[in-house]
C-alpha atoms as a PDB file:
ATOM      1  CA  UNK A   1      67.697 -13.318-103.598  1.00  0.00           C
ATOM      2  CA  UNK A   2      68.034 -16.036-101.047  1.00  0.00           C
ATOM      3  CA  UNK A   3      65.752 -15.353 -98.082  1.00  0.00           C
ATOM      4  CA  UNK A   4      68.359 -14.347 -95.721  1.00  0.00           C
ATOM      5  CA  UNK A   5      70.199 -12.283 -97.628  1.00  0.00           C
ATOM      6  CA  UNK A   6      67.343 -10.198 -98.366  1.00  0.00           C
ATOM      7  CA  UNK A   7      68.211  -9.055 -95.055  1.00  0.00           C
ATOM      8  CA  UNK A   8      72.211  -8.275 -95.438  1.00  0.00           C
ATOM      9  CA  UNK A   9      70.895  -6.184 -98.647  1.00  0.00           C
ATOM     10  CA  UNK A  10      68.803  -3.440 -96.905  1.00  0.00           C
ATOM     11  CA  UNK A  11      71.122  -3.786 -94.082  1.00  0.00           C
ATOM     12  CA  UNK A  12      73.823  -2.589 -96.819  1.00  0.00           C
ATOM     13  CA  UNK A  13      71.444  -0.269 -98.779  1.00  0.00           C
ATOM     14  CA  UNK A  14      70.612   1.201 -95.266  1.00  0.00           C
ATOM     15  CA  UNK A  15      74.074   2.144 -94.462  1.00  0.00           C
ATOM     16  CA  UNK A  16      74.694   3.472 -97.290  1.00  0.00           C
ATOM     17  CA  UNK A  17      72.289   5.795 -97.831  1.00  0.00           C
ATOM     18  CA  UNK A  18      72.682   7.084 -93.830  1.00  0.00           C
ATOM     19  CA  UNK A  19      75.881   7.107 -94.509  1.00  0.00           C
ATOM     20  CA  UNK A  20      77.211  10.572 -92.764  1.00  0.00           C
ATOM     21  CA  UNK A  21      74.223  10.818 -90.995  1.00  0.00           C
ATOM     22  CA  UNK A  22      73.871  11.419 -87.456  1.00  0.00           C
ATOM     23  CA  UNK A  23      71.165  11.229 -84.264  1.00  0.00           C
ATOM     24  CA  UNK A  24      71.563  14.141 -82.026  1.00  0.00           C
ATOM     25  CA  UNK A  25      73.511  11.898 -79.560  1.00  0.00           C
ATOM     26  CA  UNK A  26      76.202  11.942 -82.025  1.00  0.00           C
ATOM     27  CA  UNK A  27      75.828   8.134 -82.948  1.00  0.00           C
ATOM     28  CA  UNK A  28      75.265   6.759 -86.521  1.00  0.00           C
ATOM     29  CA  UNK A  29      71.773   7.314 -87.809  1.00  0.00           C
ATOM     30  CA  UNK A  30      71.712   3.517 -88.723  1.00  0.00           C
ATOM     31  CA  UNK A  31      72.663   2.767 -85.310  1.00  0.00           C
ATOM     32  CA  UNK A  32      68.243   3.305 -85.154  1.00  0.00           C
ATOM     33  CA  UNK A  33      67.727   1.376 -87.871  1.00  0.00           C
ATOM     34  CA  UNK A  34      69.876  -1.739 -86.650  1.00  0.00           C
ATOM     35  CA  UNK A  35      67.693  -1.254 -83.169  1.00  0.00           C
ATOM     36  CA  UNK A  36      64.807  -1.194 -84.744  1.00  0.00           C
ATOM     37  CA  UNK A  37      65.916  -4.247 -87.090  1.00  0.00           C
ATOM     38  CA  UNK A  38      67.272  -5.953 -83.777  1.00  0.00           C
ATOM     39  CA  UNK A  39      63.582  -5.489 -82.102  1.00  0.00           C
ATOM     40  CA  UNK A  40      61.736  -6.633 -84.589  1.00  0.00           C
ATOM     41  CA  UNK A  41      63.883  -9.600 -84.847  1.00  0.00           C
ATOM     42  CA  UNK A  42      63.471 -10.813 -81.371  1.00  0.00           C
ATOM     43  CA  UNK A  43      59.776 -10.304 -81.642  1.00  0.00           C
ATOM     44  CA  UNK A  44      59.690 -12.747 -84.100  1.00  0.00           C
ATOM     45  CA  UNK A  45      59.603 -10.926 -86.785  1.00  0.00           C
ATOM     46  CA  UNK A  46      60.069 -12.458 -90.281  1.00  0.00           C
ATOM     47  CA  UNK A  47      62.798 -12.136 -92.789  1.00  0.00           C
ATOM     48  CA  UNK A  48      60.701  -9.337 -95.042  1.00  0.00           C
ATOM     49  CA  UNK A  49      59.774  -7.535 -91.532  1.00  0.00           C
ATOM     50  CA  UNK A  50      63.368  -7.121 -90.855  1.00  0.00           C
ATOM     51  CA  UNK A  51      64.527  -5.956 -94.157  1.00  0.00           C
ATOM     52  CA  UNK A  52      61.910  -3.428 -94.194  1.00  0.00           C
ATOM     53  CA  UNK A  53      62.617  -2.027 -90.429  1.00  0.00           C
ATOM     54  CA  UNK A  54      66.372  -0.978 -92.164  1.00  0.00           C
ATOM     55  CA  UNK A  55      64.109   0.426 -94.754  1.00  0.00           C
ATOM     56  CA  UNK A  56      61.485   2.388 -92.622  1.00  0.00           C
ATOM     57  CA  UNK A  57      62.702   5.613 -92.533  1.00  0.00           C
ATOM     58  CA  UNK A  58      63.899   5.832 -95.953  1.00  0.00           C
ATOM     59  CA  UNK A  59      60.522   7.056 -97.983  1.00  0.00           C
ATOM     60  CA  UNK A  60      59.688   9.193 -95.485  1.00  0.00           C
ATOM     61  CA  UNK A  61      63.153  10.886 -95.094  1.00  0.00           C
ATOM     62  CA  UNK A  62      63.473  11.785 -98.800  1.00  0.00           C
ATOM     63  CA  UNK A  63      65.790   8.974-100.048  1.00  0.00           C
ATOM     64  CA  UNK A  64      63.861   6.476-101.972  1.00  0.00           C
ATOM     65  CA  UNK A  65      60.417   6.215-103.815  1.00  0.00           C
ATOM     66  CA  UNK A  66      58.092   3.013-102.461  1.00  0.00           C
ATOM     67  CA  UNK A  67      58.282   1.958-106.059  1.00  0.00           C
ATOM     68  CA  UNK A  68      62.796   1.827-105.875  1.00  0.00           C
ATOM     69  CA  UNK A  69      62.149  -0.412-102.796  1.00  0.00           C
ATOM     70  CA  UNK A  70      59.757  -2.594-104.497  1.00  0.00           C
ATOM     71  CA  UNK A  71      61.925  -2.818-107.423  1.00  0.00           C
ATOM     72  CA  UNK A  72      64.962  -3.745-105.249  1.00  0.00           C
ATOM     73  CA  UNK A  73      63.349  -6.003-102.473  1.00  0.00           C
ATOM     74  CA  UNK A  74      59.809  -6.832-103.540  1.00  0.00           C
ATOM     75  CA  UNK A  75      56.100  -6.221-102.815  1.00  0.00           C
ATOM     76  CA  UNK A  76      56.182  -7.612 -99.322  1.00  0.00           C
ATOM     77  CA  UNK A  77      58.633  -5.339 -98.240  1.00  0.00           C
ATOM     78  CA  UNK A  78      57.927  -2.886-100.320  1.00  0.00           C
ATOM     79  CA  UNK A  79      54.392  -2.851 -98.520  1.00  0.00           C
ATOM     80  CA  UNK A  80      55.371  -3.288 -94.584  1.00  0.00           C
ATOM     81  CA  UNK A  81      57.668   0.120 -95.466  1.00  0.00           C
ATOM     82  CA  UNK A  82      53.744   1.412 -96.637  1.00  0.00           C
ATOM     83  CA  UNK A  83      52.716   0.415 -93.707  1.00  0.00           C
ATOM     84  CA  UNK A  84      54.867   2.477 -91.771  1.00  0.00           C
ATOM     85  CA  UNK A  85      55.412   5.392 -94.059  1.00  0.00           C
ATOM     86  CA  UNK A  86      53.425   8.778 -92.940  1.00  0.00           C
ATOM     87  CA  UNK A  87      51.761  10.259 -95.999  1.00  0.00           C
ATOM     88  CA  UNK A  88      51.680  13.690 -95.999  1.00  0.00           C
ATOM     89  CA  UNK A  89      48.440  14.208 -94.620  1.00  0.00           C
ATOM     90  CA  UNK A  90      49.980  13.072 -91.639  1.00  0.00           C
ATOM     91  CA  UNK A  91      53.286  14.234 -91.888  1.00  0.00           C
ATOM     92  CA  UNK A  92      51.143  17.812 -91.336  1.00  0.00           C
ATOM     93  CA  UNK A  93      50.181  17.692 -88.800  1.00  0.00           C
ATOM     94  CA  UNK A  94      50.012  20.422 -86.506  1.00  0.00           C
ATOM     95  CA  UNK A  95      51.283  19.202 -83.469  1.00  0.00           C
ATOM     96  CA  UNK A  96      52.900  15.741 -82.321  1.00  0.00           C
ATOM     97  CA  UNK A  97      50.156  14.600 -80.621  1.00  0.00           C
ATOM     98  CA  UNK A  98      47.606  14.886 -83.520  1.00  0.00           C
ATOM     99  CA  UNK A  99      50.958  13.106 -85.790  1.00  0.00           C
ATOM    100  CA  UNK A 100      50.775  10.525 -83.501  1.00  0.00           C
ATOM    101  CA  UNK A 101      47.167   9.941 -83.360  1.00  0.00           C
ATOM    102  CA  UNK A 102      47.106   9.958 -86.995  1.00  0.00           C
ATOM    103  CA  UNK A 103      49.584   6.845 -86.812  1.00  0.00           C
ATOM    104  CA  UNK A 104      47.599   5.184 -84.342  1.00  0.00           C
ATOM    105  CA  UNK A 105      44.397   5.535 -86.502  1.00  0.00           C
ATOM    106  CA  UNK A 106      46.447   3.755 -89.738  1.00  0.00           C
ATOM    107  CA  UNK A 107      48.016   1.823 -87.641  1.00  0.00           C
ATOM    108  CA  UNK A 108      44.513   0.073 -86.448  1.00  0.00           C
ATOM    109  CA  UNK A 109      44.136  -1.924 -89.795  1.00  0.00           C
ATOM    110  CA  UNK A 110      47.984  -2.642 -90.718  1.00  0.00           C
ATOM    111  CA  UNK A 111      49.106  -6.034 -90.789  1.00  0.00           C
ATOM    112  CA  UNK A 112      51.125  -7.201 -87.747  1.00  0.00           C
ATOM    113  CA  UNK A 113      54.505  -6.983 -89.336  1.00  0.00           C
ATOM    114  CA  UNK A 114      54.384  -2.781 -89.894  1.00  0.00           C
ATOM    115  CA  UNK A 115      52.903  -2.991 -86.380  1.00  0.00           C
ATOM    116  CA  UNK A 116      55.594  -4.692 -85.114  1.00  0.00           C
ATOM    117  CA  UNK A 117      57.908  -2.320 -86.813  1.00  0.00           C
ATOM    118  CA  UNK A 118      56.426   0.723 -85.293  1.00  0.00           C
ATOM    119  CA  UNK A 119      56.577  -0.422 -82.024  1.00  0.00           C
ATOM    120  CA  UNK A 120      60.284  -1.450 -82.474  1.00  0.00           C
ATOM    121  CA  UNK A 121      61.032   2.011 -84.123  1.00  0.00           C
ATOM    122  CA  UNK A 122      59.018   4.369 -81.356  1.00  0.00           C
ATOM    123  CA  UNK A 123      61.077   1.883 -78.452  1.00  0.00           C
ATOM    124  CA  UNK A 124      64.048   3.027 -80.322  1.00  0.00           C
ATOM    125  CA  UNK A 125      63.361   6.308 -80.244  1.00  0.00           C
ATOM    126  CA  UNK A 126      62.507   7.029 -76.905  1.00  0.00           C
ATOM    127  CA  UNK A 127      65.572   5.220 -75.993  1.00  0.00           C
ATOM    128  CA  UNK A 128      67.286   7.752 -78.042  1.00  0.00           C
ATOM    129  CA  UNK A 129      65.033  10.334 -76.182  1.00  0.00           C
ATOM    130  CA  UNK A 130      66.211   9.249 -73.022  1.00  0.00           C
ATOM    131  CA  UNK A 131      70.329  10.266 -73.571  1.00  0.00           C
ATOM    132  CA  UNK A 132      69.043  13.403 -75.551  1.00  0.00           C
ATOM    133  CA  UNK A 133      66.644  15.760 -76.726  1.00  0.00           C
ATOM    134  CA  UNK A 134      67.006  16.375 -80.123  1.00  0.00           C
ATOM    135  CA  UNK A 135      68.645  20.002 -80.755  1.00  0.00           C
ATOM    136  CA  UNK A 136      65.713  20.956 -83.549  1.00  0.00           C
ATOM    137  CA  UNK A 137      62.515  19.706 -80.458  1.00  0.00           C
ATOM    138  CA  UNK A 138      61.626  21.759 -77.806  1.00  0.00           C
ATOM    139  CA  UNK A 139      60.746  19.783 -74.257  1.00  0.00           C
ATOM    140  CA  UNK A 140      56.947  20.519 -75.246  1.00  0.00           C
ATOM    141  CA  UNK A 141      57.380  18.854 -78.367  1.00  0.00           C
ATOM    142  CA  UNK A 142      59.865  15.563 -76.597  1.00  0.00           C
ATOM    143  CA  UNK A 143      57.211  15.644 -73.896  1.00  0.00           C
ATOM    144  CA  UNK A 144      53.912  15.489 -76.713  1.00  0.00           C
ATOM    145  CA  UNK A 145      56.049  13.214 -78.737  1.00  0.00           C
ATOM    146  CA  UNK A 146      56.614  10.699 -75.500  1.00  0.00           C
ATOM    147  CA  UNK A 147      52.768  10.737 -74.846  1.00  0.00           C
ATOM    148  CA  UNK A 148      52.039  10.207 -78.468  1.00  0.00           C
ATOM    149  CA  UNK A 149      53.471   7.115 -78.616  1.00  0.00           C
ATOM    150  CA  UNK A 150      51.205   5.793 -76.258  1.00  0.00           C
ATOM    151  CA  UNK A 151      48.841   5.743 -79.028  1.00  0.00           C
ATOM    152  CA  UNK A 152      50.777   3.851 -81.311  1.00  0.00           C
ATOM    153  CA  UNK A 153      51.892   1.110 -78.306  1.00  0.00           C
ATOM    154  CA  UNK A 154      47.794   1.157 -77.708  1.00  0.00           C
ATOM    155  CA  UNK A 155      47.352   0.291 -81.602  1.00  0.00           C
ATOM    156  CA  UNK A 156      50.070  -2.519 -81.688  1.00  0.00           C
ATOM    157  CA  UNK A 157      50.401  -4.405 -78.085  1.00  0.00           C
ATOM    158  CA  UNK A 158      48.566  -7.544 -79.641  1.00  0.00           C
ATOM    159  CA  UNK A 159      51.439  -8.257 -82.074  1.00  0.00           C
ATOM    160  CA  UNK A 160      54.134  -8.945 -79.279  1.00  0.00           C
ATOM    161  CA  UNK A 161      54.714  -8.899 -75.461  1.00  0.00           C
ATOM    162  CA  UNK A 162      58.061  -8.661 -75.768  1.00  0.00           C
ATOM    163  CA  UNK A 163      57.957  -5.360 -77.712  1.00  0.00           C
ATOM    164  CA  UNK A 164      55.112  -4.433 -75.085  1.00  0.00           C
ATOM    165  CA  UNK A 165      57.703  -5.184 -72.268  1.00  0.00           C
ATOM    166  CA  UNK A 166      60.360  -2.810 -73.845  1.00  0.00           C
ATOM    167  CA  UNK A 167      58.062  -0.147 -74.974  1.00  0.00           C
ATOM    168  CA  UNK A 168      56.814   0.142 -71.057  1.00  0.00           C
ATOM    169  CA  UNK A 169      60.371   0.298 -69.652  1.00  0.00           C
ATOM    170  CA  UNK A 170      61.567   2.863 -72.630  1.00  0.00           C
ATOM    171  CA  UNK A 171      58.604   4.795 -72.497  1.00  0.00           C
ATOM    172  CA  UNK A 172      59.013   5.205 -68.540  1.00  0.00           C
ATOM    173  CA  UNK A 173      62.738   5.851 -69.199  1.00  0.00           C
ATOM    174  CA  UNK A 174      61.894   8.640 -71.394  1.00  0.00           C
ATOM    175  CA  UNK A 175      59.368   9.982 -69.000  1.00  0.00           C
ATOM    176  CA  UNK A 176      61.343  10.124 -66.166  1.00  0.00           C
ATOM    177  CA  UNK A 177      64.207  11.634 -68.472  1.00  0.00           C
ATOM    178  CA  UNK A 178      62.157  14.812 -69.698  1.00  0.00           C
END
């Protein structure tokens, strides 16, 4: 696999595997992962970092073992989706604060890449927070989710300014929007 097309094959494995799937604004569910590809991207993120933010979601949401993305894209990949994947532990939390705080705490001793991934995927999601509240979360659990990922933004600022810059306006967005 050249090295960019590493890129245009989890793009394509991405859509393909959303395909049919939607955010509660109606949009595309890979319409997140293609933010979240596009922010780590202009954060400087490398070519491995970008194929894996298509692929972030996908172990968590039920889709693909780690060891199917390994196979398919390789170990670095393979371990910035890791990086970013809640285990179940986590995943258990009992409320979104402690879920978030949980992150944060795994977060501390990631490599920059999943850090930079986070950040690009809780920006994109508080965007997405901002137009509408998902159907399934109350406004307790939009409001503890938007303070949560204060957390997280505390964990990664060092890795970019740029994703600092966007996390401040989106998370003040999404604030103002609850």
């Amino acid at each position: 696999m050249t090295d960019t097309s590493i890129v245009t094959s989890a793009l394509r494995f991405a859509a393909e595997t959303y395909e049919g799937s939607f955010r509660p604004d109606a949009s595309p569910f890979v319409t997140h992962l293609s933010e979240t590809a596009d922010l780590v991207a202009k954060a400087g993120g490398s070519l491995d970092e970008v194929a894996a933010a298509w692929l972030h979601d996908m172990v968590e949401d039920g889709h693909v073992s780690l060891d199917a993305i390994r196979e398919r894209f390789g170990d670095a990949v393979a371990a910035l989706v890791a990086g970013v994947t809640d285990p179940d532990d986590i995943l258990g939390a009992a409320t979104i604060q402690e879920r978030k705080a949980a992150q944060a705490r795994r977060l501390a001793g990631a490599p920059a890449g999943a850090k930079r991934i986070k950040m690009a995927e809780q920006i994109s999601i508080l965007r997405a927070l901002t137009k509408e509240r998902p159907r399934s979360w109350s406004l307790e659990r939009s409001i503890g989710y938007v303070e949560g990922t204060r957390h997280v933004a505390d964990t990664c600022r060092e890795v970019s300014p740029f994703l600092n810059e966007q996390f401040a306006a989106a998370h003040a967005a999404a604030e103002k929007a609850l």
